[in-house]
C-alpha atoms as a PDB file:
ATOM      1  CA  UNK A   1      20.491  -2.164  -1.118  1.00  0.00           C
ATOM      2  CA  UNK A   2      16.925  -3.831  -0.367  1.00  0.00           C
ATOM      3  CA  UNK A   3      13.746  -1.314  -0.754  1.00  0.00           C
ATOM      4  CA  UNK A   4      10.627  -1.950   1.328  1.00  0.00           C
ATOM      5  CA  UNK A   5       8.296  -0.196  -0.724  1.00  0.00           C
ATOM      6  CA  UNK A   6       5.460  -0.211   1.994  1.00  0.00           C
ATOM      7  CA  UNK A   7       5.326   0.014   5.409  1.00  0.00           C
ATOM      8  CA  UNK A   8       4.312   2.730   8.245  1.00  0.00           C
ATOM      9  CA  UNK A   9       6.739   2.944  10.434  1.00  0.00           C
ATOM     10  CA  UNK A  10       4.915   6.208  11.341  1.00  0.00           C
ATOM     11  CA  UNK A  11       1.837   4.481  13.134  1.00  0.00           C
ATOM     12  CA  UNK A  12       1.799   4.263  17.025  1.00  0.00           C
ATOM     13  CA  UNK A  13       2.631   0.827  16.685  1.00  0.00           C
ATOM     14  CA  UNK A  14       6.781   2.142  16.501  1.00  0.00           C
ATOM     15  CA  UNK A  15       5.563   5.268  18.459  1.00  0.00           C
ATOM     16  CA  UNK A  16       8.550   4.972  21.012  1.00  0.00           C
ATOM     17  CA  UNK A  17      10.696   2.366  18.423  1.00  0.00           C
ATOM     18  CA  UNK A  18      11.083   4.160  15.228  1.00  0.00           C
ATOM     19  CA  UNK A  19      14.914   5.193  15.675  1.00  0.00           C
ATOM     20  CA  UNK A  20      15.640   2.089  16.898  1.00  0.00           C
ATOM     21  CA  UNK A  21      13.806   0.339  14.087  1.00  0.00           C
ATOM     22  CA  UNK A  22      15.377   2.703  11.299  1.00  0.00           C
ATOM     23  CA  UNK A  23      18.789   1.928  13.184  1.00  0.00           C
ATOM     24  CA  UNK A  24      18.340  -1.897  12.563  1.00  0.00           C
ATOM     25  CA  UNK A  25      17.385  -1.206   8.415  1.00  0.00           C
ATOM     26  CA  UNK A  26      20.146   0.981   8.218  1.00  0.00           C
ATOM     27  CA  UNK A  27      22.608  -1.739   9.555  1.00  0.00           C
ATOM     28  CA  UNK A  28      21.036  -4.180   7.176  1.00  0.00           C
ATOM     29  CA  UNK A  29      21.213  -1.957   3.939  1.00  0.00           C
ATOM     30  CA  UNK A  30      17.165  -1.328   4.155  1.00  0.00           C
ATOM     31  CA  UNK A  31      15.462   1.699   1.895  1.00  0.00           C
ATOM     32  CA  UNK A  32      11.804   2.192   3.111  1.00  0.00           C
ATOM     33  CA  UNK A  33       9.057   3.888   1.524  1.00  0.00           C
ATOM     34  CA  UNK A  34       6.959   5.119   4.436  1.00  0.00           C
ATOM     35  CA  UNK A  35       2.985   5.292   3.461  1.00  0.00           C
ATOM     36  CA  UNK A  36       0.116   7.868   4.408  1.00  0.00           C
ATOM     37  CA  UNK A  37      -3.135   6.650   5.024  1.00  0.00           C
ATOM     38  CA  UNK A  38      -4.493   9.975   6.022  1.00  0.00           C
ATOM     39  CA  UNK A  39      -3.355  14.095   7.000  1.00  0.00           C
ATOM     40  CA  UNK A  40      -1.137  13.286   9.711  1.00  0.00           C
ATOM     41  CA  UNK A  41       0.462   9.892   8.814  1.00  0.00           C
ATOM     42  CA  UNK A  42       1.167  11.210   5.780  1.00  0.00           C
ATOM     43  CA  UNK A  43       2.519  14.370   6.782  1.00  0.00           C
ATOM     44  CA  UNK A  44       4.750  12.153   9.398  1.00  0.00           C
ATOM     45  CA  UNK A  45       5.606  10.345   6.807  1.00  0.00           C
ATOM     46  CA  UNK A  46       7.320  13.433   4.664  1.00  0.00           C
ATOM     47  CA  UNK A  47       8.848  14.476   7.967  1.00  0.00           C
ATOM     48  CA  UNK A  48      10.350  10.970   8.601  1.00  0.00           C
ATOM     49  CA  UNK A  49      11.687  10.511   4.702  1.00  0.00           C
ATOM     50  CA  UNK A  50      13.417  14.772   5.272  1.00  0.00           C
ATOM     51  CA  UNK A  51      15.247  13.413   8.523  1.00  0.00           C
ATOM     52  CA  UNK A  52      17.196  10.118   6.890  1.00  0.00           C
ATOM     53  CA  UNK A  53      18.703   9.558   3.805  1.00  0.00           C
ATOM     54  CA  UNK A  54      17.335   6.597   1.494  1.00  0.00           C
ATOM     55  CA  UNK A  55      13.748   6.863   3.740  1.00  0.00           C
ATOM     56  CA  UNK A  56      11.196   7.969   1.333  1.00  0.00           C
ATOM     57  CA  UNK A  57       7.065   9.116   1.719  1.00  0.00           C
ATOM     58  CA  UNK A  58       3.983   7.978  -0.322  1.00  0.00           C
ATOM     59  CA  UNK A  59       0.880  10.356   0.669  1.00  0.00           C
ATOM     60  CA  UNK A  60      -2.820  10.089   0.682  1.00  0.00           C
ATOM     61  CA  UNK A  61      -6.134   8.720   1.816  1.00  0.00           C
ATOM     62  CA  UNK A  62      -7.188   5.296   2.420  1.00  0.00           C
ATOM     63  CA  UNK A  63     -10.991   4.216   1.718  1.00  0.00           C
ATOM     64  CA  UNK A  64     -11.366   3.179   5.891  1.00  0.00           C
ATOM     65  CA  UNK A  65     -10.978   6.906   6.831  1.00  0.00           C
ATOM     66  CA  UNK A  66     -13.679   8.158   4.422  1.00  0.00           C
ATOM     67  CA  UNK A  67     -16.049   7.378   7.317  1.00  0.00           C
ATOM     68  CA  UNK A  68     -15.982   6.085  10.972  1.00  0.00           C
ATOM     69  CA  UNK A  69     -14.897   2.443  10.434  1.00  0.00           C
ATOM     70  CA  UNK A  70     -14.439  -0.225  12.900  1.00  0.00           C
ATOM     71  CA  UNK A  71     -10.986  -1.944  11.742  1.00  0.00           C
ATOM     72  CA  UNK A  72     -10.662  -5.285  13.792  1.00  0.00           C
ATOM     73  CA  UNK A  73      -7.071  -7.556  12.529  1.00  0.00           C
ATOM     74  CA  UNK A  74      -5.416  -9.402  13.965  1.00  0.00           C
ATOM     75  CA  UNK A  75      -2.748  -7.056  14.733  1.00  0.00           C
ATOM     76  CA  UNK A  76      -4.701  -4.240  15.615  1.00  0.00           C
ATOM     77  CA  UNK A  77      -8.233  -3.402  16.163  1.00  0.00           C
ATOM     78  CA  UNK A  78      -9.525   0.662  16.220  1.00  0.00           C
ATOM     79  CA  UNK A  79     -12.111   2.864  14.961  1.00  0.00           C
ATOM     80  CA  UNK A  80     -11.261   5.127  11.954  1.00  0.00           C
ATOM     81  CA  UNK A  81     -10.863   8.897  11.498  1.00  0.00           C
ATOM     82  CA  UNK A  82     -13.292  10.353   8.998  1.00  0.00           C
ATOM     83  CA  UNK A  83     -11.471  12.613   6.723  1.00  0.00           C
ATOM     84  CA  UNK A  84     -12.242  14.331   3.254  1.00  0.00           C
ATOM     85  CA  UNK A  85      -9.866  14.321   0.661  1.00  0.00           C
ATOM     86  CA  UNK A  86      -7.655  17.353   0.816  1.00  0.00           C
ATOM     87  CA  UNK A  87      -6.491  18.105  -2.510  1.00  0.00           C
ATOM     88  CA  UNK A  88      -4.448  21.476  -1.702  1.00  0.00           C
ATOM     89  CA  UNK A  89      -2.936  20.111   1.365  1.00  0.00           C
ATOM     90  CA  UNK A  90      -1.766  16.502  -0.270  1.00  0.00           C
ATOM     91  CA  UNK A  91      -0.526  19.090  -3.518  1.00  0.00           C
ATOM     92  CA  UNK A  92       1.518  21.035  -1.294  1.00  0.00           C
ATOM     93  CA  UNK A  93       2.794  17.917   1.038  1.00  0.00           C
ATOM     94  CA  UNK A  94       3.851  16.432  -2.370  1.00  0.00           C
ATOM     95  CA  UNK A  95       6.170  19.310  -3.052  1.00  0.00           C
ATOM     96  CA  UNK A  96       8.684  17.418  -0.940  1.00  0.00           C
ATOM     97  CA  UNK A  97      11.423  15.782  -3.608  1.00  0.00           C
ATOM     98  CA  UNK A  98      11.168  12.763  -0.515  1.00  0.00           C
ATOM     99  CA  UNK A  99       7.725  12.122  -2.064  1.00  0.00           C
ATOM    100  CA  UNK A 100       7.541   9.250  -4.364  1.00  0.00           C
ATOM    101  CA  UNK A 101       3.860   8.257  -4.516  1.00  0.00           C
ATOM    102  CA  UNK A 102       0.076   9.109  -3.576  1.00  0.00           C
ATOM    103  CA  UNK A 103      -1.956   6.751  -1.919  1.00  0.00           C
ATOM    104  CA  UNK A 104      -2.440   4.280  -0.195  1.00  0.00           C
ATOM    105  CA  UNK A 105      -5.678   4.778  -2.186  1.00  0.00           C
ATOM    106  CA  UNK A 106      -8.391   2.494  -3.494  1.00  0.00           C
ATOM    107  CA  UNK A 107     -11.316   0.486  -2.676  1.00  0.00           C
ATOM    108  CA  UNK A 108     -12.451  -1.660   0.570  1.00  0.00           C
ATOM    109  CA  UNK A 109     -15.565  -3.328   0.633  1.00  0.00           C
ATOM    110  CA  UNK A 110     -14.632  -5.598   3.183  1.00  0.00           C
ATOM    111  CA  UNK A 111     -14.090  -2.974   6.301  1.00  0.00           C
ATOM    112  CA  UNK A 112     -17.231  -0.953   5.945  1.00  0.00           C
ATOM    113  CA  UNK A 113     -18.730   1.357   8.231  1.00  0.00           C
ATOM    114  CA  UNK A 114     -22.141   0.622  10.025  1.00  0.00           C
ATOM    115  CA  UNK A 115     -25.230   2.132   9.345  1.00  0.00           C
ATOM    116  CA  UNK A 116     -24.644   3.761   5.967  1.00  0.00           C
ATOM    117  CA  UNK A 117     -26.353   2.610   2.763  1.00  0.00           C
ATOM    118  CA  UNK A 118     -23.232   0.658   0.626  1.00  0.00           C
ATOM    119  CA  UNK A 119     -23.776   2.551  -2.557  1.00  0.00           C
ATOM    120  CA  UNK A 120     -23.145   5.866  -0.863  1.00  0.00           C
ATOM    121  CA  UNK A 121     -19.919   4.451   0.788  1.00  0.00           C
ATOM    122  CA  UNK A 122     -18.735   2.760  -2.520  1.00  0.00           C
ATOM    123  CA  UNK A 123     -19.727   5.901  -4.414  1.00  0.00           C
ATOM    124  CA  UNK A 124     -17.252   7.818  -1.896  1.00  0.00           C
ATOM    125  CA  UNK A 125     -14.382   5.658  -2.329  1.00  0.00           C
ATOM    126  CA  UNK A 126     -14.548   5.614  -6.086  1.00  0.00           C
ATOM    127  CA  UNK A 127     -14.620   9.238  -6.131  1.00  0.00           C
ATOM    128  CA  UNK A 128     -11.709   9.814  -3.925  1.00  0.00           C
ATOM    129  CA  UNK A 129      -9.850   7.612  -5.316  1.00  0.00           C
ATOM    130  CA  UNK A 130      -9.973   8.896  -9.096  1.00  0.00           C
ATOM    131  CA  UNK A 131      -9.331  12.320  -7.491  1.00  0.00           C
ATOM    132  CA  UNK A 132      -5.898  10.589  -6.014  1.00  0.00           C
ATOM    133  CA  UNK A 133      -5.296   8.788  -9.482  1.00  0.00           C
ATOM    134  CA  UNK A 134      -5.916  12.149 -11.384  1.00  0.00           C
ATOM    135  CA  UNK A 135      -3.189  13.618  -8.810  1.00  0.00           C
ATOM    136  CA  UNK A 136      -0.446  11.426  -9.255  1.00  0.00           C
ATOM    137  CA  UNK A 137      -1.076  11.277 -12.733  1.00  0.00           C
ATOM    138  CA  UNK A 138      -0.247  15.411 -12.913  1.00  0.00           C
ATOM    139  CA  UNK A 139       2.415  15.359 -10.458  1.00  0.00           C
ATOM    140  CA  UNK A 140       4.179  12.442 -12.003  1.00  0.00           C
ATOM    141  CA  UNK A 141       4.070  10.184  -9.022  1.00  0.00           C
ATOM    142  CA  UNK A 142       3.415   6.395  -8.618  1.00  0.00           C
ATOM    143  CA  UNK A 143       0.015   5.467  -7.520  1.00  0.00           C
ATOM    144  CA  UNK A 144      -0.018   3.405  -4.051  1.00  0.00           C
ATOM    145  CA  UNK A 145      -3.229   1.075  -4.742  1.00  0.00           C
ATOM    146  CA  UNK A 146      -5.500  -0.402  -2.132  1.00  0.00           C
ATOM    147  CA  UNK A 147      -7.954  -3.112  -3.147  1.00  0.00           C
ATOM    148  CA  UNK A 148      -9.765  -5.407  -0.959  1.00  0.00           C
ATOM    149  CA  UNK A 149     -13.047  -7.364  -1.985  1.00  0.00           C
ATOM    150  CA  UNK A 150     -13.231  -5.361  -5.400  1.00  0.00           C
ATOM    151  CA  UNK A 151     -10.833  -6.233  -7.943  1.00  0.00           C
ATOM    152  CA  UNK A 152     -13.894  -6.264 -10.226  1.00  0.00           C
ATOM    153  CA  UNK A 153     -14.789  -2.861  -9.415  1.00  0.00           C
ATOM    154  CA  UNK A 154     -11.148  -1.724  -9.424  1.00  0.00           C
ATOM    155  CA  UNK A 155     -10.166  -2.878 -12.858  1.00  0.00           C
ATOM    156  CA  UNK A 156     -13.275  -1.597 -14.004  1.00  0.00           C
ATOM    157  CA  UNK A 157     -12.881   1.612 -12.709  1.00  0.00           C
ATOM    158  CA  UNK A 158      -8.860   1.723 -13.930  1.00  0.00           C
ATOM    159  CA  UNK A 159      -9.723   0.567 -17.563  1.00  0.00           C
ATOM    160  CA  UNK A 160     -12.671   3.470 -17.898  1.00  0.00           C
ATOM    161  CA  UNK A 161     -10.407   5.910 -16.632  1.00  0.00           C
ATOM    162  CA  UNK A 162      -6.655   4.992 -17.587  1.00  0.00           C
ATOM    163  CA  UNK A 163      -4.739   3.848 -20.659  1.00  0.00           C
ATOM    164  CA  UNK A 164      -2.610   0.559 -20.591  1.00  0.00           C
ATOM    165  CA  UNK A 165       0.806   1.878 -19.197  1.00  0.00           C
ATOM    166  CA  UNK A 166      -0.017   5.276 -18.728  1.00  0.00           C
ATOM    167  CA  UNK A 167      -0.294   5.391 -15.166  1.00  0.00           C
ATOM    168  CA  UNK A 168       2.641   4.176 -12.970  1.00  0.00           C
ATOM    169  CA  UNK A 169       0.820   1.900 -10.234  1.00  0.00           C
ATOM    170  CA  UNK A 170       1.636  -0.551  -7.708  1.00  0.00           C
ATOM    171  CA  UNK A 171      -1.338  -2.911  -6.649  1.00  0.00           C
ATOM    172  CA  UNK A 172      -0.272  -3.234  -2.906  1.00  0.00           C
ATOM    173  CA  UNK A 173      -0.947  -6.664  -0.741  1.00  0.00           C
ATOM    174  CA  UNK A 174      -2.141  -8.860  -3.636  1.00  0.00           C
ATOM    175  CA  UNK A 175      -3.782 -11.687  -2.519  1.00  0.00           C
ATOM    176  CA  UNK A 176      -6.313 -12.147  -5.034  1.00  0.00           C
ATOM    177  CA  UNK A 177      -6.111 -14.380  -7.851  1.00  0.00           C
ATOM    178  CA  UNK A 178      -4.334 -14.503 -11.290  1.00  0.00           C
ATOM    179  CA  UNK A 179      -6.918 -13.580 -13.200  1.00  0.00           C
ATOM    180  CA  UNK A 180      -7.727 -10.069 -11.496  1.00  0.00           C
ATOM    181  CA  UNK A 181      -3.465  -9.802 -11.463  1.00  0.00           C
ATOM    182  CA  UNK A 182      -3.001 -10.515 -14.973  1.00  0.00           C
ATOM    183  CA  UNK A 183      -5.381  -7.513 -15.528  1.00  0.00           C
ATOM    184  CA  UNK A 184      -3.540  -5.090 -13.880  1.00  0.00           C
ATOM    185  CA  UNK A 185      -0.367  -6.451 -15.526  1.00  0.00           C
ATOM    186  CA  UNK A 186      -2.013  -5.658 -19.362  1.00  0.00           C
ATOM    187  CA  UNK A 187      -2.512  -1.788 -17.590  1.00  0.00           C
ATOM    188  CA  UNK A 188       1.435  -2.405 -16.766  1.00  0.00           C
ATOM    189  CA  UNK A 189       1.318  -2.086 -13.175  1.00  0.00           C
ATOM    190  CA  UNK A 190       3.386  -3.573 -10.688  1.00  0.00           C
ATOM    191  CA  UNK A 191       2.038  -6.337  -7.803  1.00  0.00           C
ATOM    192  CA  UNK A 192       2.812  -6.031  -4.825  1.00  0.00           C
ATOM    193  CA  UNK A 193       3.946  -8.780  -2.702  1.00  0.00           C
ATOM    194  CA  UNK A 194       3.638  -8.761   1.345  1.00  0.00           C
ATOM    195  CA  UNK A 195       4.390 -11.481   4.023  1.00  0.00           C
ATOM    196  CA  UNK A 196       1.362 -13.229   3.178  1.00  0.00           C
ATOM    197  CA  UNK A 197       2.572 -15.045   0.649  1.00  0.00           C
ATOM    198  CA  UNK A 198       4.944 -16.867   3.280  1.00  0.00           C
ATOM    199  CA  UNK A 199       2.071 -17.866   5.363  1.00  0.00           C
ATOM    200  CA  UNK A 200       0.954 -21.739   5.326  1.00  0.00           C
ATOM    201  CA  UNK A 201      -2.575 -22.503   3.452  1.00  0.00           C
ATOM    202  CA  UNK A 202      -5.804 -22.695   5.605  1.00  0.00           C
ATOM    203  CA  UNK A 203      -6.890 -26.858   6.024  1.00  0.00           C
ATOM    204  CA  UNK A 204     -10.268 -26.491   5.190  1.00  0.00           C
ATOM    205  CA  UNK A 205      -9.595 -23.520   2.747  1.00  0.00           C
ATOM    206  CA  UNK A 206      -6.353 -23.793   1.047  1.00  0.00           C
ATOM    207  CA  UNK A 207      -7.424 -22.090  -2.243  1.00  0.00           C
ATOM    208  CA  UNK A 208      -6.539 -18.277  -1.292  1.00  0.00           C
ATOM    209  CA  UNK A 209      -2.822 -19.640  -0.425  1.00  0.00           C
ATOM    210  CA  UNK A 210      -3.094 -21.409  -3.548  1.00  0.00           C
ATOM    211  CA  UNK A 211      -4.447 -18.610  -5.894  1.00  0.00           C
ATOM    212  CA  UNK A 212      -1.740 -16.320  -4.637  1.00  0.00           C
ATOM    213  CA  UNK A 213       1.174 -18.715  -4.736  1.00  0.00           C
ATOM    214  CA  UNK A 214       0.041 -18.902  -8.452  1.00  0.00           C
ATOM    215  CA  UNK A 215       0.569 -15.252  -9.088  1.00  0.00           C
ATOM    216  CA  UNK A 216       3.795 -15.279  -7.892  1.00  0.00           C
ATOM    217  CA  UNK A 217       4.703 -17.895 -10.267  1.00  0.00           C
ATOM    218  CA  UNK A 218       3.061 -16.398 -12.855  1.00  0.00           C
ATOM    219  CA  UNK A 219       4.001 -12.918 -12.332  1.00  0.00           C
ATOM    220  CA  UNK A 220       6.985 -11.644 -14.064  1.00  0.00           C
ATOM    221  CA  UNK A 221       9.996 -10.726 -12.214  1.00  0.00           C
ATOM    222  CA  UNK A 222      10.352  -7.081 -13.307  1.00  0.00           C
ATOM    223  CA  UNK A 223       6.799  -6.824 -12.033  1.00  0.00           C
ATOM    224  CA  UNK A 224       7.470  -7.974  -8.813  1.00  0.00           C
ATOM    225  CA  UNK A 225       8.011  -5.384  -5.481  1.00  0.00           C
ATOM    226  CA  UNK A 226       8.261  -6.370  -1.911  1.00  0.00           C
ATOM    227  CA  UNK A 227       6.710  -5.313   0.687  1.00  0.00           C
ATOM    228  CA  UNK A 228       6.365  -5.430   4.736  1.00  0.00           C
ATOM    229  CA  UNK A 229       3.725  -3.571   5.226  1.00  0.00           C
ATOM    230  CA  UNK A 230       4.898  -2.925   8.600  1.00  0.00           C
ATOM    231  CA  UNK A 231       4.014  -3.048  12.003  1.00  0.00           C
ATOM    232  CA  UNK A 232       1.516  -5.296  10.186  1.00  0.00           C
ATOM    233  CA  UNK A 233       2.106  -8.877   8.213  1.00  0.00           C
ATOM    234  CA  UNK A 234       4.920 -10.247   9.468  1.00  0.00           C
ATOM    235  CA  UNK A 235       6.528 -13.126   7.183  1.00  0.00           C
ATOM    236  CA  UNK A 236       5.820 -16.885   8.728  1.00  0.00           C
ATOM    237  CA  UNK A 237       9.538 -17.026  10.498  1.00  0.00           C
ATOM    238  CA  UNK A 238       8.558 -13.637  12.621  1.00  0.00           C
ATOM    239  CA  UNK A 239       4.787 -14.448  12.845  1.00  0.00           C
ATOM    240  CA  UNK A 240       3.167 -12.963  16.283  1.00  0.00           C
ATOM    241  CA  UNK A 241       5.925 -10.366  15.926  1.00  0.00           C
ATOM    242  CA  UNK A 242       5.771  -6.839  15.221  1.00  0.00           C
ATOM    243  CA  UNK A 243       6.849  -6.431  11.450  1.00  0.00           C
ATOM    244  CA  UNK A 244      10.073  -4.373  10.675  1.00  0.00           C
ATOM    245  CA  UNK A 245      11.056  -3.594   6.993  1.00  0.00           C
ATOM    246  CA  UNK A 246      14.313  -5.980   7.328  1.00  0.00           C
ATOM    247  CA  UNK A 247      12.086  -9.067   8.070  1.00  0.00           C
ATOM    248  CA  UNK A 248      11.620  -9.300   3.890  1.00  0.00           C
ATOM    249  CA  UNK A 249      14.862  -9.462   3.061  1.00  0.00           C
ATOM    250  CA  UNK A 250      14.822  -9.942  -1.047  1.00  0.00           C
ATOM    251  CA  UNK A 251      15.878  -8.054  -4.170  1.00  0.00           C
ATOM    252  CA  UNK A 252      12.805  -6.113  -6.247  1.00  0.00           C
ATOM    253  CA  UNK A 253      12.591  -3.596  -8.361  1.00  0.00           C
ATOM    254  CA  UNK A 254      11.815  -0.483  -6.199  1.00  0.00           C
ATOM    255  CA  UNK A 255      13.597   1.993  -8.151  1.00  0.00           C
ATOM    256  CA  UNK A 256      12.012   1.876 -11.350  1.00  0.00           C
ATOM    257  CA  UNK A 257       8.967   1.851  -9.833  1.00  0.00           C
ATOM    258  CA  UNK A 258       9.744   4.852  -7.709  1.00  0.00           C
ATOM    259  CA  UNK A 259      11.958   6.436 -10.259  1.00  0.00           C
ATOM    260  CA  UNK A 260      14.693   6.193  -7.654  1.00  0.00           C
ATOM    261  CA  UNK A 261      18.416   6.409  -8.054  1.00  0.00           C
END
């Protein structure tokens, strides 16, 4: 069995295709770890893992919905829910035994919203996500990290407030260098690897594809997971398709980092 260990098949993007997309993983021997970024994703999440066997749910809150956020990718392009961070209900949601992680969690200083000083947004999104680190750290469960345009800040944060492998953590979407990877590998975390890494380096800037084809080399293979990341990041044979879990079809090492199985 292959493990996608992120994707959302609970977004609107598979609004009226999730059975039939669940359907097609099932046929190809596909375990998915559906991720929260909010309440209600992650709450569909828990209801999605409850309905099929080997589906499971990660729950939490990403940095974009700590305040109104325009999001514009190129798969998608919206304006973000502000939420705060529900301890209680998050507690309770990860009373589920489907639940296998909090987050996605972290820090984004590249999608920021407008009109609000940067300290007071970074401030924010350090604070909630310690509170999600502290809460997987209680309940036992692997912490889902997002980082974008802050390793720096990241590590630093993770080194003043963890021990080297005492927090089970999977740095999702790397696609930073090896440097800022081989620092999260001393805290023993995991690195997450999505469809990017498939896609062909930029002509006049090649050195992102390069940094992160490095990593990969570099990275051991028991610290390796796969992920889709789904309906987002499809892998260069699908590009300008919707992703789907089976489109990464590769062993990793989902259940120890999941304590699956």
């Amino acid at each position: 069995m292959i493990f996608d260990t992120h994707c959302h098949l609970q977004f609107k993007g598979f609004k009226d295709e999730y059975g039939d997309v669940l359907k097609r993983c099932q046929e190809k021997d596909v375990a998915l770890n559906i991720v929260g970024t909010q309440k209600d994703t992650s709450r569909a999440a828990v209801e999605m893992a409850e309905k099929s066997s080997n589906v499971y749910a990660t729950i939490g809150l990403h940095p974009v919905h700590l305040f109104p956020t325009h999001i514009d990718e190129e798969e998608s392009s919206f304006l973000s829910r502000e939420e705060d961070f529900d301890e209680k209900f998050y507690r309770d949601l990860a009373q589920s035994s489907k639940v296998v992680g909090i987050g996605e969690c972290g820090l984004d200083f590249y999608h920021l919203p407008e009109g609000i000083d940067k300290k007071v947004v970074f401030a924010k999104q350090k604070s909630v996500f310690l509170k999600q680190l502290k809460l997987a750290e209680e309940l036992k469960k692997t912490l889902v990290i997002h980082v974008r345009d802050a390793h720096k800040e990241m590590i630093e944060l993770l080194e003043e407030n963890t021990q080297p492998n005492s927090l089970q953590a999977v740095v999702h979407c790397y696609t930073g260098n090896w440097s800022d990877a081989k620092e999260y590998l001393d805290l023993g975390f995991y690195i997450g690897f999505t469809g990017v890494i498939t896609f062909p380096a930029k002509k006049l800037n090649p050195q992102p594809t390069l940094d992160i084809l490095e990593v990969v080399e570099k990275t051991p293979l028991e610290k390796i997971v796969i992920e889709t990341d789904a309906p987002y990041l499809a892998p260069q044979a699908y590009r300008g398709q919707k992703c789907e879990p089976w489109m990464f079809l590769t062993t990793n090492n989902a259940q120890k980092l999941f304590h699956l199985g």
